[in-house]
C-alpha atoms as a PDB file:
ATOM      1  CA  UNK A   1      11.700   4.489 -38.175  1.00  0.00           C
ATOM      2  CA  UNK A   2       8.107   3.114 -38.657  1.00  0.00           C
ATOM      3  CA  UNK A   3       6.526   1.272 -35.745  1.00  0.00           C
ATOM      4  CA  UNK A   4       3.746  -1.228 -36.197  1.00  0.00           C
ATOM      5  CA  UNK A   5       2.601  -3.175 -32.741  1.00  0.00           C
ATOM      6  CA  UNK A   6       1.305  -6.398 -33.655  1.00  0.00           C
ATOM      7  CA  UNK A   7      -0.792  -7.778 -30.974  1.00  0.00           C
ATOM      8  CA  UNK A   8      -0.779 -12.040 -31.318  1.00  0.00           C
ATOM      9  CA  UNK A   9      -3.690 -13.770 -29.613  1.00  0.00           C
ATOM     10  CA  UNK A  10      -1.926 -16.525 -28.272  1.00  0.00           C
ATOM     11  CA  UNK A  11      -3.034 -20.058 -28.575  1.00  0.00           C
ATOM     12  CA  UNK A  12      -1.552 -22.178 -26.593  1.00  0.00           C
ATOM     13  CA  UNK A  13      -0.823 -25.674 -27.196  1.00  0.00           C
ATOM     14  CA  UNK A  14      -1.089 -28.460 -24.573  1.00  0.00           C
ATOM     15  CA  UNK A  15       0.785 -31.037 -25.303  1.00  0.00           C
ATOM     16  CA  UNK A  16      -0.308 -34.563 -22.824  1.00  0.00           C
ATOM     17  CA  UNK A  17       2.757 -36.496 -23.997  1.00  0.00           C
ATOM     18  CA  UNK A  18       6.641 -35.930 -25.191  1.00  0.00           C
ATOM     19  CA  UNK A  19       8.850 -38.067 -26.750  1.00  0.00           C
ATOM     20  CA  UNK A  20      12.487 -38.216 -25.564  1.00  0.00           C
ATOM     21  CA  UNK A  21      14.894 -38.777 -28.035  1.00  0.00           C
ATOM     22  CA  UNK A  22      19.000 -39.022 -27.515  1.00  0.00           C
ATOM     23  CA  UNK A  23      20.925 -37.049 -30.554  1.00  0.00           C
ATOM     24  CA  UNK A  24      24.589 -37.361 -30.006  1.00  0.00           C
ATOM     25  CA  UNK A  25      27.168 -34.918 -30.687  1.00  0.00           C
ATOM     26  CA  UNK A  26      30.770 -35.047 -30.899  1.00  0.00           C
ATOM     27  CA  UNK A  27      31.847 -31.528 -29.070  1.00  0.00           C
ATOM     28  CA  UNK A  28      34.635 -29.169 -29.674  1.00  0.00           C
ATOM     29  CA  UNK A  29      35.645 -26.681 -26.659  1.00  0.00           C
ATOM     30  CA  UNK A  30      36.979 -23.320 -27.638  1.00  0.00           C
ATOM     31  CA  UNK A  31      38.623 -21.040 -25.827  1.00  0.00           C
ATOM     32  CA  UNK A  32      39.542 -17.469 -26.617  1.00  0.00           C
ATOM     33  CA  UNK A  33      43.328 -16.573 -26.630  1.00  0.00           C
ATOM     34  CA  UNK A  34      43.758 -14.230 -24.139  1.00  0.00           C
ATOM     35  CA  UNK A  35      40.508 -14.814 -22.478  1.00  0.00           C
ATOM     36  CA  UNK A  36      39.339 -17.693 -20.184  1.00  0.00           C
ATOM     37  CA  UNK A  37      35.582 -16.053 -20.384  1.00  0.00           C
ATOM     38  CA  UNK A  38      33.978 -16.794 -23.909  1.00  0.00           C
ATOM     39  CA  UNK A  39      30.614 -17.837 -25.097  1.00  0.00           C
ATOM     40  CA  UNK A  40      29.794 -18.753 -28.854  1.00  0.00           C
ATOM     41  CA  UNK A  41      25.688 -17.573 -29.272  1.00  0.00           C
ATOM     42  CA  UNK A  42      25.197 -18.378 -33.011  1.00  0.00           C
ATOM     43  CA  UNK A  43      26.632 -20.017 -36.145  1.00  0.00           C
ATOM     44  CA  UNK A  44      25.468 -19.895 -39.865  1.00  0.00           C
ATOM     45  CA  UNK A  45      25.723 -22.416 -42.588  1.00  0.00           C
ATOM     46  CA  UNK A  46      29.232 -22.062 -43.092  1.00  0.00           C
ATOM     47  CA  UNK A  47      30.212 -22.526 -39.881  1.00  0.00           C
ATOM     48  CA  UNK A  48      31.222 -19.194 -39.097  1.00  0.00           C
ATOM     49  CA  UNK A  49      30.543 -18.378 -35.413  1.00  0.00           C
ATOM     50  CA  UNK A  50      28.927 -15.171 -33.815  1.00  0.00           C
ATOM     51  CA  UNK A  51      29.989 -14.625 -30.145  1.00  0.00           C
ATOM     52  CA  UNK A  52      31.848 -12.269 -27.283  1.00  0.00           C
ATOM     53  CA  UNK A  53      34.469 -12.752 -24.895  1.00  0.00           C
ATOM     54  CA  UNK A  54      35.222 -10.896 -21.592  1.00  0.00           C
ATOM     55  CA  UNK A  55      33.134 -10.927 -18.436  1.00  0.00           C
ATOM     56  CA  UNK A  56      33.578  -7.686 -17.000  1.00  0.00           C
ATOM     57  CA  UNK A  57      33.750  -6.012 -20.199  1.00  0.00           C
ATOM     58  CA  UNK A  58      32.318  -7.471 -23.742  1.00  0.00           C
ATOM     59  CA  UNK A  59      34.160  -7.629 -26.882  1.00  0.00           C
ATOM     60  CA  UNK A  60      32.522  -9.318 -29.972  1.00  0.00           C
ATOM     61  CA  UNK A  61      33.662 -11.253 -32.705  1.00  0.00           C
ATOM     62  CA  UNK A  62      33.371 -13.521 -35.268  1.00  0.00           C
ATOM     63  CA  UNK A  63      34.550 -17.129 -35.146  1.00  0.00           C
ATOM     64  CA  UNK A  64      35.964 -19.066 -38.419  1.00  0.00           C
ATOM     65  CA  UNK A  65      37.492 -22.304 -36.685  1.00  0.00           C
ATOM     66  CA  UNK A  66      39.227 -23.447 -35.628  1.00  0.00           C
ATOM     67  CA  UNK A  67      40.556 -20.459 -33.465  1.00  0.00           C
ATOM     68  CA  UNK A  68      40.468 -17.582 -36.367  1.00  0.00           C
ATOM     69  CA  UNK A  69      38.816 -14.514 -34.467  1.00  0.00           C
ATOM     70  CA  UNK A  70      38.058 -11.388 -36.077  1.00  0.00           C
ATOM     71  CA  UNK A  71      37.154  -8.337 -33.751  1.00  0.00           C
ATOM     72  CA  UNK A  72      33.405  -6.953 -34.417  1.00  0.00           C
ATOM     73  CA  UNK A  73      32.303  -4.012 -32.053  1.00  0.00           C
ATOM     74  CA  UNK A  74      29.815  -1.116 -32.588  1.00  0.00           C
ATOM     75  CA  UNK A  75      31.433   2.128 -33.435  1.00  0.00           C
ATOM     76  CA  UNK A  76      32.391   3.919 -30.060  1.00  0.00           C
ATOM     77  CA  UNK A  77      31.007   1.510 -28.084  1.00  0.00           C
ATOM     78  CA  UNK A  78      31.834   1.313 -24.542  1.00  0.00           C
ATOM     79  CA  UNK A  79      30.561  -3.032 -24.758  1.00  0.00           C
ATOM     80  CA  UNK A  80      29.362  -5.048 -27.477  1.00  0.00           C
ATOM     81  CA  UNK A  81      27.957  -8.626 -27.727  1.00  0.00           C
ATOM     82  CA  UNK A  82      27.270 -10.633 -31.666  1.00  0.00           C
ATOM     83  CA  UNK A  83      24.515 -12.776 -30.977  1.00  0.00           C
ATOM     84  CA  UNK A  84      23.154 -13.704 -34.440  1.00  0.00           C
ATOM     85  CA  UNK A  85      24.457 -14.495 -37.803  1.00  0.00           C
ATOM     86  CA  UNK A  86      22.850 -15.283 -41.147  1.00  0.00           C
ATOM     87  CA  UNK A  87      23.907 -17.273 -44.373  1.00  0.00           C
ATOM     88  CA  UNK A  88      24.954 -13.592 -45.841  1.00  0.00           C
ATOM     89  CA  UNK A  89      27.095 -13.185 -42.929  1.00  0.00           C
ATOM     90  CA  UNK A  90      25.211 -10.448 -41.329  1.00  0.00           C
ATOM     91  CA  UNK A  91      25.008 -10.104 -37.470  1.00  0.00           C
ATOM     92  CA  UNK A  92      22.491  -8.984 -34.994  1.00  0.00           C
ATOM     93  CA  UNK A  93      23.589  -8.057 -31.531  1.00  0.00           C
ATOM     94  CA  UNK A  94      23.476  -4.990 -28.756  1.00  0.00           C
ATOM     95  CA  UNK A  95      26.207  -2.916 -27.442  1.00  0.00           C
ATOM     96  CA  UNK A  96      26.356  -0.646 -24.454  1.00  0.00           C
ATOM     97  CA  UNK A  97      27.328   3.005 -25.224  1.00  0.00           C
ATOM     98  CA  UNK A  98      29.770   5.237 -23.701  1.00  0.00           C
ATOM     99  CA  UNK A  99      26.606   6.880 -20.894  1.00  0.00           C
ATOM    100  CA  UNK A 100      25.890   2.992 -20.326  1.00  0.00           C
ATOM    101  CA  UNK A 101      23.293   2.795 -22.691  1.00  0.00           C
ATOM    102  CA  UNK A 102      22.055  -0.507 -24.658  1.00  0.00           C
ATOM    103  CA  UNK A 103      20.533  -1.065 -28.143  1.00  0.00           C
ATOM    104  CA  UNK A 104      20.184  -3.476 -30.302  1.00  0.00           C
ATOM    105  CA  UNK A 105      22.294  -3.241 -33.775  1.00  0.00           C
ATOM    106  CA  UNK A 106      22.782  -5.331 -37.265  1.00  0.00           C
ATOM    107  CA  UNK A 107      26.104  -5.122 -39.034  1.00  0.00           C
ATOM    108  CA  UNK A 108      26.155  -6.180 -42.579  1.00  0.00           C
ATOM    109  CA  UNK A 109      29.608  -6.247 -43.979  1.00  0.00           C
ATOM    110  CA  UNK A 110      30.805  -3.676 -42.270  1.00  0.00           C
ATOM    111  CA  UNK A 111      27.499  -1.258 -41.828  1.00  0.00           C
ATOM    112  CA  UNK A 112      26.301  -0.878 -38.512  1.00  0.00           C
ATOM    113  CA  UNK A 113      22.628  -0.206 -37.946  1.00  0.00           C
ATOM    114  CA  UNK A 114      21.387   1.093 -34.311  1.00  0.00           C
ATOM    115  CA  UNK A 115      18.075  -0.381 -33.917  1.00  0.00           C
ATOM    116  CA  UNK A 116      16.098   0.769 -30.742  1.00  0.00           C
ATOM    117  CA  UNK A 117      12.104  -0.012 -30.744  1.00  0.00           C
ATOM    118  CA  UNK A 118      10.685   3.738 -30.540  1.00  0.00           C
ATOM    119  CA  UNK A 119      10.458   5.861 -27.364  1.00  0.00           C
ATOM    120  CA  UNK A 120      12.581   2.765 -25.308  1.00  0.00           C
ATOM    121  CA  UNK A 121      15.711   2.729 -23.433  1.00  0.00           C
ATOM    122  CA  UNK A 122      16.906  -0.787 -23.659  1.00  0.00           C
ATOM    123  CA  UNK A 123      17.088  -2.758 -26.601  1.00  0.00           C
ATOM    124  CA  UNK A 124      18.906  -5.822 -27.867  1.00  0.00           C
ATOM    125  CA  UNK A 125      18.711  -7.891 -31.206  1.00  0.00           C
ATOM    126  CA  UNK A 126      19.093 -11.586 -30.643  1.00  0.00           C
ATOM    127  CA  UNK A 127      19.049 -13.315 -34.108  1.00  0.00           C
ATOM    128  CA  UNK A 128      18.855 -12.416 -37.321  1.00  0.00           C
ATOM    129  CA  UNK A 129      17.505 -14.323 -40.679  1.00  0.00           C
ATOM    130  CA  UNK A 130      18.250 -14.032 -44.529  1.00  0.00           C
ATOM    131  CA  UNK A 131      15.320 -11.656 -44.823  1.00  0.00           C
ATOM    132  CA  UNK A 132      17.076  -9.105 -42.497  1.00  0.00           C
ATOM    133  CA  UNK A 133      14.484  -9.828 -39.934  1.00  0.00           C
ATOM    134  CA  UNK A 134      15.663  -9.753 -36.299  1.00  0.00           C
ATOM    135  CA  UNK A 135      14.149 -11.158 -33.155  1.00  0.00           C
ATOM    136  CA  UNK A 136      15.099  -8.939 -29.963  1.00  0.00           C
ATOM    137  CA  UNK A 137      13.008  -6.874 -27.237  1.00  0.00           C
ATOM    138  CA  UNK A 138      12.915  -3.868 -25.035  1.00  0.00           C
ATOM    139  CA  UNK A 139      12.570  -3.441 -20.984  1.00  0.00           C
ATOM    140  CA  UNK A 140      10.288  -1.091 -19.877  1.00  0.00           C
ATOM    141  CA  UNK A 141      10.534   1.489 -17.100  1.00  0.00           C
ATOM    142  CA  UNK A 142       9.180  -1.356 -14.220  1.00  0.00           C
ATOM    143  CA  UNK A 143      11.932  -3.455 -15.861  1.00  0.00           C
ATOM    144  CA  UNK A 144       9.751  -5.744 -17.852  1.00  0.00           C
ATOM    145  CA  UNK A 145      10.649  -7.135 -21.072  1.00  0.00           C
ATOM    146  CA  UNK A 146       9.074  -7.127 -24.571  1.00  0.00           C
ATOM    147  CA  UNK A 147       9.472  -8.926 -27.372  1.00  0.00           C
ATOM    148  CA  UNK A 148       9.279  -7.862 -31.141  1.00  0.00           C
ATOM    149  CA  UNK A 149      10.568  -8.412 -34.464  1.00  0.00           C
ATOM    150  CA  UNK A 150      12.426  -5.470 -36.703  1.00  0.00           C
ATOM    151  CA  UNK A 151      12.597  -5.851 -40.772  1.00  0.00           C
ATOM    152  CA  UNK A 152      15.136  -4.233 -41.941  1.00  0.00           C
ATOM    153  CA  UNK A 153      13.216  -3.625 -45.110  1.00  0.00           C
ATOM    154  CA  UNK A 154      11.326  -0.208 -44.188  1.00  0.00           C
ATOM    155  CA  UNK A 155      12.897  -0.167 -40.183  1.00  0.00           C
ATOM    156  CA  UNK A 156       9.407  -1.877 -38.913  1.00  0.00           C
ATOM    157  CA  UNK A 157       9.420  -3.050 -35.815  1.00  0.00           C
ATOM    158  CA  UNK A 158       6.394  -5.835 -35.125  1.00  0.00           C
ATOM    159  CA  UNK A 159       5.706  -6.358 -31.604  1.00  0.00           C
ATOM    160  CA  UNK A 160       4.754 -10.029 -30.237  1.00  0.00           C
ATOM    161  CA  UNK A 161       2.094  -9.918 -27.214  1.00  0.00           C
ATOM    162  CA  UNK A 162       1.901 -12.843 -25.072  1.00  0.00           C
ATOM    163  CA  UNK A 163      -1.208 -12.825 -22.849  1.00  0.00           C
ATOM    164  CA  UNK A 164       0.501 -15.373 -19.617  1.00  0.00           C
ATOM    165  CA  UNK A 165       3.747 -13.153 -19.375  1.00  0.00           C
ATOM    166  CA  UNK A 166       4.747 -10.914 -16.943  1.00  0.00           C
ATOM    167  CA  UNK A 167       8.060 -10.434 -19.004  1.00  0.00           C
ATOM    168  CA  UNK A 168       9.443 -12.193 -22.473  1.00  0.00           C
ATOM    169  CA  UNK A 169      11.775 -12.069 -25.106  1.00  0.00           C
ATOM    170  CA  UNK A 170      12.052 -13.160 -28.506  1.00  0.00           C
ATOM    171  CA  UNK A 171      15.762 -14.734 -28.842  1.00  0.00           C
ATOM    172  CA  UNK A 172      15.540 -16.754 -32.744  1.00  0.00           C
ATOM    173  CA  UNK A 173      13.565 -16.027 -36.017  1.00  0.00           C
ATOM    174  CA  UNK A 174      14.303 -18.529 -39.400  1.00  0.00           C
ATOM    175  CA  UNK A 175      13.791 -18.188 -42.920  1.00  0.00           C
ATOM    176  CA  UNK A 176      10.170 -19.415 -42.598  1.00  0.00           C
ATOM    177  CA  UNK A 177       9.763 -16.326 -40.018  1.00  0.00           C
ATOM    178  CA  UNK A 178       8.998 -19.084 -36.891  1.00  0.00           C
ATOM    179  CA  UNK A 179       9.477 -17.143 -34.257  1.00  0.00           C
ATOM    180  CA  UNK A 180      11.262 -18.751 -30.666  1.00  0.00           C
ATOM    181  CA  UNK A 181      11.564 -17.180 -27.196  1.00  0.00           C
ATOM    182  CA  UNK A 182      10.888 -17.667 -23.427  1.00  0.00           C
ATOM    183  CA  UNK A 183       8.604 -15.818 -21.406  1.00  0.00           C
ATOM    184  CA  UNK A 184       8.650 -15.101 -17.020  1.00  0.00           C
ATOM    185  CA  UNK A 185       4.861 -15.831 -16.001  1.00  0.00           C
ATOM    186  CA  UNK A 186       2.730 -14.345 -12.834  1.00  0.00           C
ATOM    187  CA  UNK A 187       4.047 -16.941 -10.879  1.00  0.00           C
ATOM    188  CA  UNK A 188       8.098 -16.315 -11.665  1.00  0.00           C
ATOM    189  CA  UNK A 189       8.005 -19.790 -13.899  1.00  0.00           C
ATOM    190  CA  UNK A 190      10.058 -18.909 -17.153  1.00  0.00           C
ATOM    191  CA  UNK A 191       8.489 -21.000 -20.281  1.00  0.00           C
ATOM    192  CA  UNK A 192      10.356 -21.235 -23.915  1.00  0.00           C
ATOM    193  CA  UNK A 193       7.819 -20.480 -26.751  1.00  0.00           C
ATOM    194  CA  UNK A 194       7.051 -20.947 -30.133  1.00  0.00           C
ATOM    195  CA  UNK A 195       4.978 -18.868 -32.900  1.00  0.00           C
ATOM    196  CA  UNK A 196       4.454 -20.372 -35.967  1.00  0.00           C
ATOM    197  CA  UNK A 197       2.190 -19.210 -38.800  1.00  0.00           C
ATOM    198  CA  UNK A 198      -0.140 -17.464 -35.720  1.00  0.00           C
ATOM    199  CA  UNK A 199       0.512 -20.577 -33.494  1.00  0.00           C
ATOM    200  CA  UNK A 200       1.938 -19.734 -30.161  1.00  0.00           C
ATOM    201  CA  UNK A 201       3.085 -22.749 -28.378  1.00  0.00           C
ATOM    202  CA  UNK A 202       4.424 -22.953 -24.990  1.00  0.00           C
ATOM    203  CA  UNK A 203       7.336 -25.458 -24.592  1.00  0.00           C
ATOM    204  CA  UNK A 204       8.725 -26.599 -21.355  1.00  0.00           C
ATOM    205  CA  UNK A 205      11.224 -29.318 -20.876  1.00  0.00           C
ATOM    206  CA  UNK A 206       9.558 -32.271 -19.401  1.00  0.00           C
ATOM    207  CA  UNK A 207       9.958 -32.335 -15.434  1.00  0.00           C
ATOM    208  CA  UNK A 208      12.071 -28.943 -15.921  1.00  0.00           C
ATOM    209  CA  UNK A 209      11.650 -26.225 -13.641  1.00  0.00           C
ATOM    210  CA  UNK A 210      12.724 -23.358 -16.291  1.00  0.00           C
ATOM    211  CA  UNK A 211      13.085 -23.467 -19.970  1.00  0.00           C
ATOM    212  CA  UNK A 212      14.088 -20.951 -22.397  1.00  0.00           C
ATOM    213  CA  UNK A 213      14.433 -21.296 -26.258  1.00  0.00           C
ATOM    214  CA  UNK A 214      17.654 -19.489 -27.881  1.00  0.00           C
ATOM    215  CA  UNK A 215      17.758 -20.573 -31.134  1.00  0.00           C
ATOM    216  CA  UNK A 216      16.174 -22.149 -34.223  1.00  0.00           C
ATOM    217  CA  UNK A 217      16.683 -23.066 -37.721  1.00  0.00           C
ATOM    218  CA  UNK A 218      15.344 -23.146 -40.835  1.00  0.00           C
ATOM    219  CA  UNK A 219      13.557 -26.768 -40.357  1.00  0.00           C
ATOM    220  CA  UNK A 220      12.438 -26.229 -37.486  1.00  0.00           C
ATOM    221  CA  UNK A 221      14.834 -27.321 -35.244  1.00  0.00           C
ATOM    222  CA  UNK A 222      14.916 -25.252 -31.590  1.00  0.00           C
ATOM    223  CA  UNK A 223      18.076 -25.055 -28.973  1.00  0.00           C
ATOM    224  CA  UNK A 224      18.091 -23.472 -25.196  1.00  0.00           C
ATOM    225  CA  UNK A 225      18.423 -24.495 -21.772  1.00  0.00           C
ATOM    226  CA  UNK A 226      16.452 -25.898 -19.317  1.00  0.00           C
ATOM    227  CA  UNK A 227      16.790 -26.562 -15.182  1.00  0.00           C
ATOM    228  CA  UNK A 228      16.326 -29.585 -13.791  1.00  0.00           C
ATOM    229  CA  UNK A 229      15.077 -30.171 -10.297  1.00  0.00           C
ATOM    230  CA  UNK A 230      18.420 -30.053  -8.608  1.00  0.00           C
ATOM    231  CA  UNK A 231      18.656 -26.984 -10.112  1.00  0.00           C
ATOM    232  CA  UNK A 232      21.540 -27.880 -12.802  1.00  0.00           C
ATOM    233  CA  UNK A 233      21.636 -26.408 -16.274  1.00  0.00           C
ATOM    234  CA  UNK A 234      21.514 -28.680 -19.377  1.00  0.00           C
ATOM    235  CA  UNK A 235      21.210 -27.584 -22.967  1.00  0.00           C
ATOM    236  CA  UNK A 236      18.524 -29.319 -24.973  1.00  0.00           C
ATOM    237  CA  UNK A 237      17.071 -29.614 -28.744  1.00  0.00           C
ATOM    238  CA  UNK A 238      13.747 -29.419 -29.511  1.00  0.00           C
ATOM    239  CA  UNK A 239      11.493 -30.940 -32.579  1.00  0.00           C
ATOM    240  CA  UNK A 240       8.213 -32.294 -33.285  1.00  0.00           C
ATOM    241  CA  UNK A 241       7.504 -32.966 -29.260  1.00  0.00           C
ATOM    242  CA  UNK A 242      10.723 -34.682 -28.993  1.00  0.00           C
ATOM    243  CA  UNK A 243      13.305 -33.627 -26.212  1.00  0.00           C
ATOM    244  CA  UNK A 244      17.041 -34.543 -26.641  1.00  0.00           C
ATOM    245  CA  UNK A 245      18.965 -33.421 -23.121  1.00  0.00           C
ATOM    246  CA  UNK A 246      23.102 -32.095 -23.989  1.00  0.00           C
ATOM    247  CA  UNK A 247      25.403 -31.671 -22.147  1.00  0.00           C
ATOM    248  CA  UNK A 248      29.437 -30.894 -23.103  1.00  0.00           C
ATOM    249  CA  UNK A 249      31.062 -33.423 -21.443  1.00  0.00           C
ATOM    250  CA  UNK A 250      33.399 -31.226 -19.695  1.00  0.00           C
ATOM    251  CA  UNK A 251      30.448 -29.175 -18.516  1.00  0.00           C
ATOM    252  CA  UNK A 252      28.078 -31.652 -17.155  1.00  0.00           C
ATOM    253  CA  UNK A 253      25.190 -29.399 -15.896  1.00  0.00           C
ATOM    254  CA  UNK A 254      26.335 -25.798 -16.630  1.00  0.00           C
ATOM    255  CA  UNK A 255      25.987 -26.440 -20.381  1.00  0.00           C
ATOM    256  CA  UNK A 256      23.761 -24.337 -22.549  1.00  0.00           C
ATOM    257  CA  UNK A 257      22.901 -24.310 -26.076  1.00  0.00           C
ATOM    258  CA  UNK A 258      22.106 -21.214 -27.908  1.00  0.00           C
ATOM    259  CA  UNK A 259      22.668 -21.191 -31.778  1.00  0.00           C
ATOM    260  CA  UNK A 260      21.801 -24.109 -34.337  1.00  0.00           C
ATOM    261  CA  UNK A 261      22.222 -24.124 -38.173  1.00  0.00           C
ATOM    262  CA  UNK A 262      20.126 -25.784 -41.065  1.00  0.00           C
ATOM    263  CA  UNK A 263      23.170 -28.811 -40.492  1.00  0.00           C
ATOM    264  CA  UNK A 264      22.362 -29.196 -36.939  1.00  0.00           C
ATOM    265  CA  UNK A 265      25.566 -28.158 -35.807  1.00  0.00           C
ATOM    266  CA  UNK A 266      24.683 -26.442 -32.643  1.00  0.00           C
ATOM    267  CA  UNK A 267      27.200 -23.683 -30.258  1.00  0.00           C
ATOM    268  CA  UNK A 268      26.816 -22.787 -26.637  1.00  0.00           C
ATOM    269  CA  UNK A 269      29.179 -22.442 -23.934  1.00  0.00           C
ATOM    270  CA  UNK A 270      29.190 -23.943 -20.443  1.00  0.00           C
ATOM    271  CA  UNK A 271      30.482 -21.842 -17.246  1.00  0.00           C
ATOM    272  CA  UNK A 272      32.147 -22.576 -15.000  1.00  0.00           C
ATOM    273  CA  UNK A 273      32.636 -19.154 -12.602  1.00  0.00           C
ATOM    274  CA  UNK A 274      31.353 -15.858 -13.131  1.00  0.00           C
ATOM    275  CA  UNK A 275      34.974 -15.074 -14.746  1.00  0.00           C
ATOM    276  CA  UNK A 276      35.633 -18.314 -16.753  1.00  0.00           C
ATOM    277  CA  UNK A 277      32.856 -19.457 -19.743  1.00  0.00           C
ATOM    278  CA  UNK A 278      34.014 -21.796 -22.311  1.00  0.00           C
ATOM    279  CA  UNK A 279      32.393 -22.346 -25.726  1.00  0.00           C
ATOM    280  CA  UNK A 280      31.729 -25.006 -27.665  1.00  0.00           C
ATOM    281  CA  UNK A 281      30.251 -26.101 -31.044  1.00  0.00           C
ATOM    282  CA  UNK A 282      28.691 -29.494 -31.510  1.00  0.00           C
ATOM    283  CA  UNK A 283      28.707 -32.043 -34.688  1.00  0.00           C
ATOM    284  CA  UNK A 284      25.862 -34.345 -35.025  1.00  0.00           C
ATOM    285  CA  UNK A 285      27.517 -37.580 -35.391  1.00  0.00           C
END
């Protein structure tokens, strides 16, 4: 594979005020059959669902609702998580191999592709656009992430430099090739981010103490989670400067929001133990 390092000079916004808006959602919880641990991570414009269930060991799938799963799992894989799903139906993900290996992988009906950034041991793709474009990153040997972008077009891999972080990942790319994240800063503060068209922009929910971005679509619209200062979890979208704070109702503070189509329709999951994760998928009303 080709490997071209990209190194972005970021320019970071500062944003003085934010605007909080209140989007409301009608919420559907779903549950996997023979599971009680199962998170939903992305969803296309059709509504089918890219996720994995099983919290000791991960099994992925594909989700047509209401509760039609189909198995998808790397070849001879020991674990394997979907993340991201495009409008053609392909997926992005990672899986763990049988010496306890991860790397990143696409599947497009049917074809799996390993994609690991070159000379790394530790790779996972996180979303995936029309253009075969992934977002994903790599851990070093301290342990320290990195994020990049792989075409699928020529195998190029396009890493994303961020001057503040200590660590980062890039978790959502959309048709327009904006770019979302979160990075882990000297100081152990974890920011969400946003490049667009060379634009890096730092996002952190207002009076949060840790923000990531997961997910974004094709207008523009960005998903993740945020802390408050109690230290609860709440899921939030993201456009323009303007916060909306979610929350399943049966998951009040353990909610998080990781996938969003070009309808708005959002999917997450909220957990409740380290064995028991329920998804969701939420309807703007």
């Amino acid at each position: 594979m080709n490997r071209i390092c990209v190194f972005i000079l970021a320019l970071f916004a500062v944003t003085t005020t934010w605007a909080q808006t209140t989007l409301s959602y009608s919420f559907q919880d779903v549950t996997y059959p023979t599971d009680k641990f199962v998170q939903l991570l992305g969803i296309n414009n059709t509504n089918v669902i890219a996720g994995y269930h099983g919290a000791n060991t991960n099994h992925g799938f594909r989700l047509t609702l209401p509760n039609t799963f189909a198995a998808e799992n790397y070849p001879k894989s020991a674990q394997t998580q979907v993340i991201g799903i495009n409008s053609k139906s392909s997926t992005a993900g990672f899986y763990i191999d049988a010496e306890g290996t991860t790397h990143g992988f696409i599947d497009g009906g049917g074809k799996f592709t390993n994609v690991d950034f070159p000379g790394t041991t530790f790779n996972q793709l996180l979303s995936i656009n029309d253009m075969g474009q992934s977002a994903g990153y790599f851990a070093d040997a301290a342990g320290n992430d990195h994020p990049y972008i792989w075409a699928q077009t020529g195998g190029v891999f396009s890493e994303i430099f961020i001057p503040a972080a200590v660590s980062a990942q890039a978790t959502g790319i959309n048709n327009k090739q904006m770019i979302v994240g979160f990075y882990v800063d000297s100081n152990n503060i974890t920011h969400g981010w946003e490049l667009n068209a060379g634009i890096f922009t730092t996002l952190d929910y207002p009076n949060g103490t840790f923000t990531q971005a997961l997910g974004i679509n094709t207008k523009g619209e960005i998903v993740g989670s945020y802390n408050d200062a109690t230290g609860n979890m709440h899921g939030f979208h993201y456009l323009n400067g303007a916060w909306t704070s979610i929350d399943d109702p049966n998951g009040v503070g353990i909610t998080l929001v990781n996938g969003i189509n070009d309808n708005g329709t959002i999917v997450g999951f909220y957990t409740v133990s380290d064995t028991v994760n329920t998804g969701f998928v939420g309807t703007v009303k």
